[in-house]
PDB file of N, CA and C in Angstrom:
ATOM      1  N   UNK A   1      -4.438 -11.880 -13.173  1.00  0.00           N
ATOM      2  CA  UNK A   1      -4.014 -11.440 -11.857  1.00  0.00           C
ATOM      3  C   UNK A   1      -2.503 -11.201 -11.904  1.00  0.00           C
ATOM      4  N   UNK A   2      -2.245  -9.798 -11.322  1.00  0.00           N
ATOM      5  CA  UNK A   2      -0.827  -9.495 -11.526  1.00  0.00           C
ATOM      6  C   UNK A   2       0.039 -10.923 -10.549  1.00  0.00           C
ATOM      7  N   UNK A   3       1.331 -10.893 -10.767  1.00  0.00           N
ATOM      8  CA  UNK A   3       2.069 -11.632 -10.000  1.00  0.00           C
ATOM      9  C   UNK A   3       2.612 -10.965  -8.998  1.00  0.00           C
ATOM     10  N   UNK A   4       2.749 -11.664  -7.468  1.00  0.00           N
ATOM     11  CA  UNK A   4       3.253 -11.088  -6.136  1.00  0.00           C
ATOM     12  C   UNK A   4       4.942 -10.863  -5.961  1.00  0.00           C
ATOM     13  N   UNK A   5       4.990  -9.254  -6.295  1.00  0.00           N
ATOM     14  CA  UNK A   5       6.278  -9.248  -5.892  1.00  0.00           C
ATOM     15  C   UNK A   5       6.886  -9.999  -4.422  1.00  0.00           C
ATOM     16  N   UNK A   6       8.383 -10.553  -4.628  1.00  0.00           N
ATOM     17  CA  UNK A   6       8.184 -11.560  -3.457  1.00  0.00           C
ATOM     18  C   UNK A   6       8.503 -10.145  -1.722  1.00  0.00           C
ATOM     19  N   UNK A   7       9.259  -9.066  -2.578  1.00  0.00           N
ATOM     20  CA  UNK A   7       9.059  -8.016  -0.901  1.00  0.00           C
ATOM     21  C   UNK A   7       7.690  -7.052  -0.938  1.00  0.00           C
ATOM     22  N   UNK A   8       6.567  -7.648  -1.519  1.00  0.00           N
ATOM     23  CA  UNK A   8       5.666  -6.679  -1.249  1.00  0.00           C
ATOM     24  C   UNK A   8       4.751  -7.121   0.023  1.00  0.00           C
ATOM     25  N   UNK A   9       4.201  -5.883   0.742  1.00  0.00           N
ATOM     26  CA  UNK A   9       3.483  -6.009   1.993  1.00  0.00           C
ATOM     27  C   UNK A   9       2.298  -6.591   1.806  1.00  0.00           C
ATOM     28  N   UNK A  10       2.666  -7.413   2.603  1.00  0.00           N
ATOM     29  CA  UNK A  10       0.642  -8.551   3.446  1.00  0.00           C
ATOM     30  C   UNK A  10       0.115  -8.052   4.599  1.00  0.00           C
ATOM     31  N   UNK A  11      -1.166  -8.233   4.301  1.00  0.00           N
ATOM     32  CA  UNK A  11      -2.170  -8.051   5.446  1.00  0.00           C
ATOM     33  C   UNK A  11      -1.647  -8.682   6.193  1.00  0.00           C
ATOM     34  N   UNK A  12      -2.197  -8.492   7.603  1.00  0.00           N
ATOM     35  CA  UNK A  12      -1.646 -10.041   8.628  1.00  0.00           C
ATOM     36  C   UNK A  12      -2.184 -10.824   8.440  1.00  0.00           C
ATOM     37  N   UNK A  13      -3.150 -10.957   7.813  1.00  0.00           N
ATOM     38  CA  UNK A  13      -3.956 -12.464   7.727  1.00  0.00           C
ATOM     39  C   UNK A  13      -3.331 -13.093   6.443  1.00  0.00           C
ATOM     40  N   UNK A  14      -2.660 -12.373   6.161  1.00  0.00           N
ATOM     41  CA  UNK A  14      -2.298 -13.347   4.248  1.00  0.00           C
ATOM     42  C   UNK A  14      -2.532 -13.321   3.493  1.00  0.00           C
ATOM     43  N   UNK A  15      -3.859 -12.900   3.582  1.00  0.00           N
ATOM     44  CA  UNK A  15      -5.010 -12.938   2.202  1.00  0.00           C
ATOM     45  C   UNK A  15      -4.727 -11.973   1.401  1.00  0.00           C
ATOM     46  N   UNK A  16      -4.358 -10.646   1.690  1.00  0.00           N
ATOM     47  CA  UNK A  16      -3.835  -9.083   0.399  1.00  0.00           C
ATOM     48  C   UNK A  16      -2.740  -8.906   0.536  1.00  0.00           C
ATOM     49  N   UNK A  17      -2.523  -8.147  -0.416  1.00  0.00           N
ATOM     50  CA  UNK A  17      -0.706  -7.788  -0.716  1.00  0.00           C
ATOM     51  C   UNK A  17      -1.196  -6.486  -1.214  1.00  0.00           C
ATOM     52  N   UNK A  18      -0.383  -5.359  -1.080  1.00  0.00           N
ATOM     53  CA  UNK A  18      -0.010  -3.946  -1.500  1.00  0.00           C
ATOM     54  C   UNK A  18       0.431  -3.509  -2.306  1.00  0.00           C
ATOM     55  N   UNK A  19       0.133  -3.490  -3.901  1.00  0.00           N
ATOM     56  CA  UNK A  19       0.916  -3.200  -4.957  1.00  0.00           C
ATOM     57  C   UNK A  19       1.090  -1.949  -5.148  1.00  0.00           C
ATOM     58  N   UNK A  20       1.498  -1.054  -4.188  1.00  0.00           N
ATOM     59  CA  UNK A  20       1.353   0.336  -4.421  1.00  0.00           C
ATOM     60  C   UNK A  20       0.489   1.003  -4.401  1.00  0.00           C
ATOM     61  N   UNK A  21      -0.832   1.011  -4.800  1.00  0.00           N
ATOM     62  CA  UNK A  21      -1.973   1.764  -5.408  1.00  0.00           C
ATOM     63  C   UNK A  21      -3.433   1.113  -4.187  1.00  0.00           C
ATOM     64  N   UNK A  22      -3.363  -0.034  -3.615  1.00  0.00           N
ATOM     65  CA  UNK A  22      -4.583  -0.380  -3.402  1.00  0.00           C
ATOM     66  C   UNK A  22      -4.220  -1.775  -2.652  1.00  0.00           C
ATOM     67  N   UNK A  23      -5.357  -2.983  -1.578  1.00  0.00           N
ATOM     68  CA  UNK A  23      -4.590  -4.266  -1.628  1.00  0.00           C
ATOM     69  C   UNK A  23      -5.307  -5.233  -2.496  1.00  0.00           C
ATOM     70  N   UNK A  24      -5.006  -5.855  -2.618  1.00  0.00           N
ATOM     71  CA  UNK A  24      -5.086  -7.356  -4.033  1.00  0.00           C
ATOM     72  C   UNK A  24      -4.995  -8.062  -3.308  1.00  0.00           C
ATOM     73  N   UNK A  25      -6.282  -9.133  -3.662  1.00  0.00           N
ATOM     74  CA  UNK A  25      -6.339 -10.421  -2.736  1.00  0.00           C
ATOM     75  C   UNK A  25      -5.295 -11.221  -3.152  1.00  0.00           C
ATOM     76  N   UNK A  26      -4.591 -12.565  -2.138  1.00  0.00           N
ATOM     77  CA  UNK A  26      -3.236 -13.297  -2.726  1.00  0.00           C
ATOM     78  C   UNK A  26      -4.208 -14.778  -3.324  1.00  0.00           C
ATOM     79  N   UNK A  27      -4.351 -14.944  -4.393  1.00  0.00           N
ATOM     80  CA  UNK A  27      -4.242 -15.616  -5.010  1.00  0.00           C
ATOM     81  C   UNK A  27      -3.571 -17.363  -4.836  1.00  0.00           C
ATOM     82  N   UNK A  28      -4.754 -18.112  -4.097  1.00  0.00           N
ATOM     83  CA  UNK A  28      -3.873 -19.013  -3.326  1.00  0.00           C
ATOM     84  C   UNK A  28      -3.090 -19.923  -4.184  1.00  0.00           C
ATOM     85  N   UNK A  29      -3.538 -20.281  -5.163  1.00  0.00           N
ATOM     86  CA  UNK A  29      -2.690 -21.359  -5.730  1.00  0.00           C
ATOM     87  C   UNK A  29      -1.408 -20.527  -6.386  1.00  0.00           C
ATOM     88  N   UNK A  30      -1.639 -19.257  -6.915  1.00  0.00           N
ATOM     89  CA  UNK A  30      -0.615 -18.577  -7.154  1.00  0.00           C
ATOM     90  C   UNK A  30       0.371 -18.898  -6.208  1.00  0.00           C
ATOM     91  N   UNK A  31       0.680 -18.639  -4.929  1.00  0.00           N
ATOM     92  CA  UNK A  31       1.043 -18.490  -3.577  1.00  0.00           C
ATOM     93  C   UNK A  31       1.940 -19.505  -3.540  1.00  0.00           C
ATOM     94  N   UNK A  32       0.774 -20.589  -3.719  1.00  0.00           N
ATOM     95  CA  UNK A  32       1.606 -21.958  -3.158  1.00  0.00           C
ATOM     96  C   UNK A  32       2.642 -22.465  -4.414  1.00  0.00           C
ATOM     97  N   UNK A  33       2.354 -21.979  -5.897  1.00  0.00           N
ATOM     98  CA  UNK A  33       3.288 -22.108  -7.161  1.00  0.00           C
ATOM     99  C   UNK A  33       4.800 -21.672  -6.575  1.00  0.00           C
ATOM    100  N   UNK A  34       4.166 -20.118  -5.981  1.00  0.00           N
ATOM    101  CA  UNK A  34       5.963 -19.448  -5.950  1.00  0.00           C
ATOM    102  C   UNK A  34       6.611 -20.216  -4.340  1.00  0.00           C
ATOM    103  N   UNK A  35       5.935 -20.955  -3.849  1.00  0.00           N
ATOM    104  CA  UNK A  35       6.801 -21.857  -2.810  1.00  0.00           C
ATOM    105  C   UNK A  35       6.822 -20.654  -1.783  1.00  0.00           C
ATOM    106  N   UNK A  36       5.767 -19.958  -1.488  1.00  0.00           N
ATOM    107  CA  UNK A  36       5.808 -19.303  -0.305  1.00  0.00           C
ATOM    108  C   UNK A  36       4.978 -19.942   0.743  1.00  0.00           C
ATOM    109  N   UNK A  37       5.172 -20.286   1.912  1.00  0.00           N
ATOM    110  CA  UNK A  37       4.915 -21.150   2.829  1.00  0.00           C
ATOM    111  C   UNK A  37       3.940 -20.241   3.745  1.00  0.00           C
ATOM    112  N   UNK A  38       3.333 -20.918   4.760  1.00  0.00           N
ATOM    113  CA  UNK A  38       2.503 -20.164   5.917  1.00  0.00           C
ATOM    114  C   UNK A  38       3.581 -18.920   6.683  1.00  0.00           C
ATOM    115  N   UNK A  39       4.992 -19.888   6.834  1.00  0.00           N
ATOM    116  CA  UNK A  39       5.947 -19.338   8.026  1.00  0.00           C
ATOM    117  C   UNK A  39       6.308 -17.926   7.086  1.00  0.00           C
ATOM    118  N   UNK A  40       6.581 -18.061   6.024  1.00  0.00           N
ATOM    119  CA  UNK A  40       7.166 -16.922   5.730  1.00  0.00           C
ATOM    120  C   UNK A  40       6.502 -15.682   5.063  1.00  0.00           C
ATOM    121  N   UNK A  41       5.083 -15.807   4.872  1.00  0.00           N
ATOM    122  CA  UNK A  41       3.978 -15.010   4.983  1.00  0.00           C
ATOM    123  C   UNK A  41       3.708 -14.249   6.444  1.00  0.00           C
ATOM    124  N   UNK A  42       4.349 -15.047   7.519  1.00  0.00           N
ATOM    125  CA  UNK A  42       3.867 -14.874   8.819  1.00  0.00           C
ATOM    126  C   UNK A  42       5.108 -13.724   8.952  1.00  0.00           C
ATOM    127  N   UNK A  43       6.493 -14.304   8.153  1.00  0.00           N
ATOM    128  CA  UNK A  43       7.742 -13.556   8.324  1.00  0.00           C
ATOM    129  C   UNK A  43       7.441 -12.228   8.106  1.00  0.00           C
ATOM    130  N   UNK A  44       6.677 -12.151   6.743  1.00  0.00           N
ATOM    131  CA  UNK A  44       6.504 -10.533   6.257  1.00  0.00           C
ATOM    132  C   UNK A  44       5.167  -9.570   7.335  1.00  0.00           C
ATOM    133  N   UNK A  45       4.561 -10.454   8.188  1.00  0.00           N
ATOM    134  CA  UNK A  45       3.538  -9.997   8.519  1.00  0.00           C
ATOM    135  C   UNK A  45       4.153  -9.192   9.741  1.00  0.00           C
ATOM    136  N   UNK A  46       4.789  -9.934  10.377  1.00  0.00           N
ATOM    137  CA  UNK A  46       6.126  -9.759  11.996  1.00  0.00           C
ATOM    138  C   UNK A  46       6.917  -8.412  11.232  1.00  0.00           C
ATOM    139  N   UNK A  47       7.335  -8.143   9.359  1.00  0.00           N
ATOM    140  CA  UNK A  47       8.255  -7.159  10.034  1.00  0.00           C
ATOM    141  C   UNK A  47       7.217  -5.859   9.394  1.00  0.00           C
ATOM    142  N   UNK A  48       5.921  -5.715   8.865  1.00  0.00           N
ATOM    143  CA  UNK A  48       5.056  -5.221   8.443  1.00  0.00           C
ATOM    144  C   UNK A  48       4.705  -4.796   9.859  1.00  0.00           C
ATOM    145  N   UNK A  49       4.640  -5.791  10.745  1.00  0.00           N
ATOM    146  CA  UNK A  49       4.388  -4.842  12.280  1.00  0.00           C
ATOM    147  C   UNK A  49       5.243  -4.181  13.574  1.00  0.00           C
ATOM    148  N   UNK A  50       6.576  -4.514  12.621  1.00  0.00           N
ATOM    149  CA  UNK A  50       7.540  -3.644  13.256  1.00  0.00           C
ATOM    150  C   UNK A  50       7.636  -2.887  12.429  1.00  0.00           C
ATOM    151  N   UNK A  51       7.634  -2.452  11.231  1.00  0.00           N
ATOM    152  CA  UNK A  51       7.128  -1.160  10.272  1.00  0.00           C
ATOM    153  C   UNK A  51       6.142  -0.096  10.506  1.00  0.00           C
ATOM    154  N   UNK A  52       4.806  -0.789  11.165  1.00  0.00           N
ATOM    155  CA  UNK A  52       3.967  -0.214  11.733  1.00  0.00           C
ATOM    156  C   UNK A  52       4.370   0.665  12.716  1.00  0.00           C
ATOM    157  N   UNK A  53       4.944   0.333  13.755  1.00  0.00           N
ATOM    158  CA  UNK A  53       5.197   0.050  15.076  1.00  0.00           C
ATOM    159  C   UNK A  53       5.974   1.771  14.869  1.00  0.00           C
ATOM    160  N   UNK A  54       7.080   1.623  14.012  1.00  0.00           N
ATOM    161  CA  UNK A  54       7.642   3.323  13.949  1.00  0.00           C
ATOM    162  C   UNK A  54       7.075   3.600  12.885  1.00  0.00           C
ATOM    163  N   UNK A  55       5.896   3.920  12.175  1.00  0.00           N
ATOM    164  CA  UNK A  55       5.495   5.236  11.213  1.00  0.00           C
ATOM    165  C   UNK A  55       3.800   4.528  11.034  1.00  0.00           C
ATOM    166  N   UNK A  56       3.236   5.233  11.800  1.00  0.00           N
ATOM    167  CA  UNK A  56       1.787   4.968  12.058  1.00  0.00           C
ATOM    168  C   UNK A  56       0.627   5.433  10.468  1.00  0.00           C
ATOM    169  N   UNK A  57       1.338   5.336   9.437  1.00  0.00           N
ATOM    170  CA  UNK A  57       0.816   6.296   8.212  1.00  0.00           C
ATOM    171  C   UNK A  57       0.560   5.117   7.477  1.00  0.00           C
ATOM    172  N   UNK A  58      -0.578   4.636   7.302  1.00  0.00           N
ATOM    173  CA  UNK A  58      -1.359   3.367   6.379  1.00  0.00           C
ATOM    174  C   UNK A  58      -2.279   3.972   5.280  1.00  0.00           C
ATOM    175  N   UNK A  59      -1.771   3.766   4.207  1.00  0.00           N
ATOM    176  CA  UNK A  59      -3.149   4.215   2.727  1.00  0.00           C
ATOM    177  C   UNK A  59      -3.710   2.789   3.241  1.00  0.00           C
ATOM    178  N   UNK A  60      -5.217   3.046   2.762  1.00  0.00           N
ATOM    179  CA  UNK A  60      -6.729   2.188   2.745  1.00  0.00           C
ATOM    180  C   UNK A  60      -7.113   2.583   1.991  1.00  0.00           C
ATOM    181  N   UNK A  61      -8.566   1.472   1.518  1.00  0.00           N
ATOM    182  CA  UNK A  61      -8.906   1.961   0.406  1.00  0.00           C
ATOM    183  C   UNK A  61     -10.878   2.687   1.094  1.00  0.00           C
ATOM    184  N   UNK A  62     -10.662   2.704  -0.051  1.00  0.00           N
ATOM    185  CA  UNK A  62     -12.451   3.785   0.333  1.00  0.00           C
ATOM    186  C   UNK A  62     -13.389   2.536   0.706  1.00  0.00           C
ATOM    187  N   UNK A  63     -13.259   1.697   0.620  1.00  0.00           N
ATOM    188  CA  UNK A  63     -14.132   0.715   1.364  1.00  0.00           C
ATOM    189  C   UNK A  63     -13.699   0.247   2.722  1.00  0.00           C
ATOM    190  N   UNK A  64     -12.423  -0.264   3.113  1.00  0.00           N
ATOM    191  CA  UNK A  64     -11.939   0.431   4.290  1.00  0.00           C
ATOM    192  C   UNK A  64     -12.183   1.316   5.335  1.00  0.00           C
ATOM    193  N   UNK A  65     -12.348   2.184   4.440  1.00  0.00           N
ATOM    194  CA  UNK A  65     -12.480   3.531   5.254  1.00  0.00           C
ATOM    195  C   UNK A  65     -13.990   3.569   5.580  1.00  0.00           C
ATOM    196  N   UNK A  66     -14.929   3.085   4.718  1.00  0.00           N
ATOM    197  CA  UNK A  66     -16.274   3.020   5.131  1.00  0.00           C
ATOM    198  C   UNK A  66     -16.655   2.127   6.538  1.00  0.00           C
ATOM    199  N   UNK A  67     -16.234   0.628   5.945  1.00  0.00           N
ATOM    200  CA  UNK A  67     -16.259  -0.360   6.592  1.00  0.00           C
ATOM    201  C   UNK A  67     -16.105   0.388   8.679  1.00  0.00           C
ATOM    202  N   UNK A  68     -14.741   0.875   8.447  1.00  0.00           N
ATOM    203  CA  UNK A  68     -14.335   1.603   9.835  1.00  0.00           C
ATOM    204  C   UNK A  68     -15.175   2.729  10.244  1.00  0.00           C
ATOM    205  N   UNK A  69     -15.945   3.565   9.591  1.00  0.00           N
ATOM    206  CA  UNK A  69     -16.501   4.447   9.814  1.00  0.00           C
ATOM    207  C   UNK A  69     -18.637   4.134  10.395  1.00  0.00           C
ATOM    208  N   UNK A  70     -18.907   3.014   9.320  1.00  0.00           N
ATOM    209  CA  UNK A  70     -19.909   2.010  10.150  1.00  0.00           C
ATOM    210  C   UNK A  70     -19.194   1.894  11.303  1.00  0.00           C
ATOM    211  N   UNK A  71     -18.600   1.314  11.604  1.00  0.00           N
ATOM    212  CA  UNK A  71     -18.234   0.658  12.623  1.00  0.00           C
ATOM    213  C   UNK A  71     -18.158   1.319  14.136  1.00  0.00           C
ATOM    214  N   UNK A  72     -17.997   2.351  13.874  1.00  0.00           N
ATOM    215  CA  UNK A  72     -17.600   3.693  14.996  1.00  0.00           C
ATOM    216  C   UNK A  72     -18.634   4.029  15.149  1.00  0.00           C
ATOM    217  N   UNK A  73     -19.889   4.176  14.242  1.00  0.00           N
ATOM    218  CA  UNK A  73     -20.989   4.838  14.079  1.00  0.00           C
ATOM    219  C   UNK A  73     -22.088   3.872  15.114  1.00  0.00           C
ATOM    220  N   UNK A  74     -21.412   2.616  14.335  1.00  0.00           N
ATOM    221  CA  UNK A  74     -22.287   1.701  15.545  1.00  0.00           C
ATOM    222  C   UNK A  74     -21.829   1.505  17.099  1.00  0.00           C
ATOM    223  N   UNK A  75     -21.141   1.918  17.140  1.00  0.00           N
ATOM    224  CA  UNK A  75     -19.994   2.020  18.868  1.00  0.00           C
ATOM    225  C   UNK A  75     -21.170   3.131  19.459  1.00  0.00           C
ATOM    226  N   UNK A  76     -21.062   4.374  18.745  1.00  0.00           N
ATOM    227  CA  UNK A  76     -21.671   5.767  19.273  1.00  0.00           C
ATOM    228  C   UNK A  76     -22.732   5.232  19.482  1.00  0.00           C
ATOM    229  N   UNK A  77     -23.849   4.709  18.839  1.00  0.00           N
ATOM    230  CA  UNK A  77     -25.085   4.577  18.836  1.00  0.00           C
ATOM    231  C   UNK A  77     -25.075   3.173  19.960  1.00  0.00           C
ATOM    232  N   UNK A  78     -24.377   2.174  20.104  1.00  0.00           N
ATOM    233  CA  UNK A  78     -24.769   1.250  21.253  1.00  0.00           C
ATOM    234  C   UNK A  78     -23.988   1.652  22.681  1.00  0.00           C
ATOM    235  N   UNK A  79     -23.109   2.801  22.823  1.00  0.00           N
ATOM    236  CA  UNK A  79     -23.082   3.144  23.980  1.00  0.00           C
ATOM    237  C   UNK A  79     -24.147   4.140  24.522  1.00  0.00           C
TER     238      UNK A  79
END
Protein backbone atom coordinates (compact mmCIF):
# COMPACT_ATOMS: atom_id res chain seq x y z
CA UNK A 1 0.00 0.00 0.00
CA UNK A 2 1.38 3.25 -1.25
CA UNK A 3 2.14 5.76 1.64
CA UNK A 4 -0.31 8.95 2.35
CA UNK A 5 1.05 12.00 1.14
CA UNK A 6 0.53 14.17 4.29
CA UNK A 7 -1.44 17.25 1.75
CA UNK A 8 -3.33 14.76 -0.16
CA UNK A 9 -7.29 14.98 -0.28
CA UNK A 10 -9.81 12.80 2.07
CA UNK A 11 -13.13 11.80 1.69
CA UNK A 12 -15.11 13.37 4.51
CA UNK A 13 -15.45 10.36 6.20
CA UNK A 14 -11.59 9.54 6.38
CA UNK A 15 -11.61 6.40 5.01
CA UNK A 16 -9.96 7.45 1.06
CA UNK A 17 -7.38 9.69 0.02
CA UNK A 18 -6.83 10.91 -3.73
CA UNK A 19 -3.62 9.98 -5.21
CA UNK A 20 -4.23 11.62 -8.36
CA UNK A 21 -5.58 8.86 -10.51
CA UNK A 22 -8.46 7.27 -8.35
CA UNK A 23 -9.39 7.13 -4.18
CA UNK A 24 -7.38 4.55 -1.97
CA UNK A 25 -8.77 3.39 1.09
CA UNK A 26 -6.59 5.03 4.32
CA UNK A 27 -5.07 2.34 5.76
CA UNK A 28 -5.77 2.58 9.50
CA UNK A 29 -2.86 1.55 11.27
CA UNK A 30 -0.85 3.21 8.58
CA UNK A 31 -2.73 6.48 9.71
CA UNK A 32 -2.30 6.17 13.21
CA UNK A 33 1.90 5.29 12.55
CA UNK A 34 2.18 8.82 10.77
CA UNK A 35 0.48 10.50 14.03
CA UNK A 36 -2.42 11.79 12.12
CA UNK A 37 -5.22 12.26 14.57
CA UNK A 38 -9.23 12.30 14.07
CA UNK A 39 -8.98 16.41 14.39
CA UNK A 40 -6.73 16.81 11.68
CA UNK A 41 -8.26 14.43 9.15
CA UNK A 42 -11.40 16.46 10.03
CA UNK A 43 -8.88 19.63 9.26
CA UNK A 44 -8.34 18.39 5.64
CA UNK A 45 -11.96 17.42 5.26
CA UNK A 46 -13.23 21.42 6.38
CA UNK A 47 -10.74 22.78 3.72
CA UNK A 48 -11.60 19.94 0.94
CA UNK A 49 -15.10 21.60 1.50
CA UNK A 50 -14.16 24.96 1.12
CA UNK A 51 -12.34 23.72 -2.10
CA UNK A 52 -15.49 22.28 -3.11
CA UNK A 53 -17.46 25.14 -2.28
CA UNK A 54 -15.53 27.40 -5.30
CA UNK A 55 -14.85 24.76 -8.19
CA UNK A 56 -17.68 22.21 -8.30
CA UNK A 57 -15.36 19.73 -10.74
CA UNK A 58 -14.82 16.19 -8.79
CA UNK A 59 -13.07 13.04 -10.86
CA UNK A 60 -14.95 9.64 -9.49
CA UNK A 61 -14.34 6.58 -10.25
CA UNK A 62 -16.60 4.26 -12.56
CA UNK A 63 -18.03 2.61 -9.64
CA UNK A 64 -19.04 5.85 -8.24
CA UNK A 65 -20.51 6.83 -11.01
CA UNK A 66 -22.59 3.62 -11.16
CA UNK A 67 -23.32 3.46 -7.56
CA UNK A 68 -25.02 7.30 -8.26
CA UNK A 69 -26.64 6.38 -11.31
CA UNK A 70 -28.61 3.17 -9.44
CA UNK A 71 -29.42 5.45 -7.23
CA UNK A 72 -31.32 8.10 -9.38
CA UNK A 73 -32.73 5.25 -11.26
CA UNK A 74 -34.28 4.13 -8.09
CA UNK A 75 -35.61 7.83 -7.14
CA UNK A 76 -37.39 7.79 -10.86
CA UNK A 77 -38.91 4.51 -10.39
CA UNK A 78 -40.24 5.13 -6.53
CA UNK A 79 -41.65 8.48 -7.34
Amino acid sequence: MPDIPADAQRSEDGNYWWDGNQWQLVDQSQADQSGQSGQAGQSQADQSQSTDDQQQSVAMTDDHFANMLTAAEQDVTEA
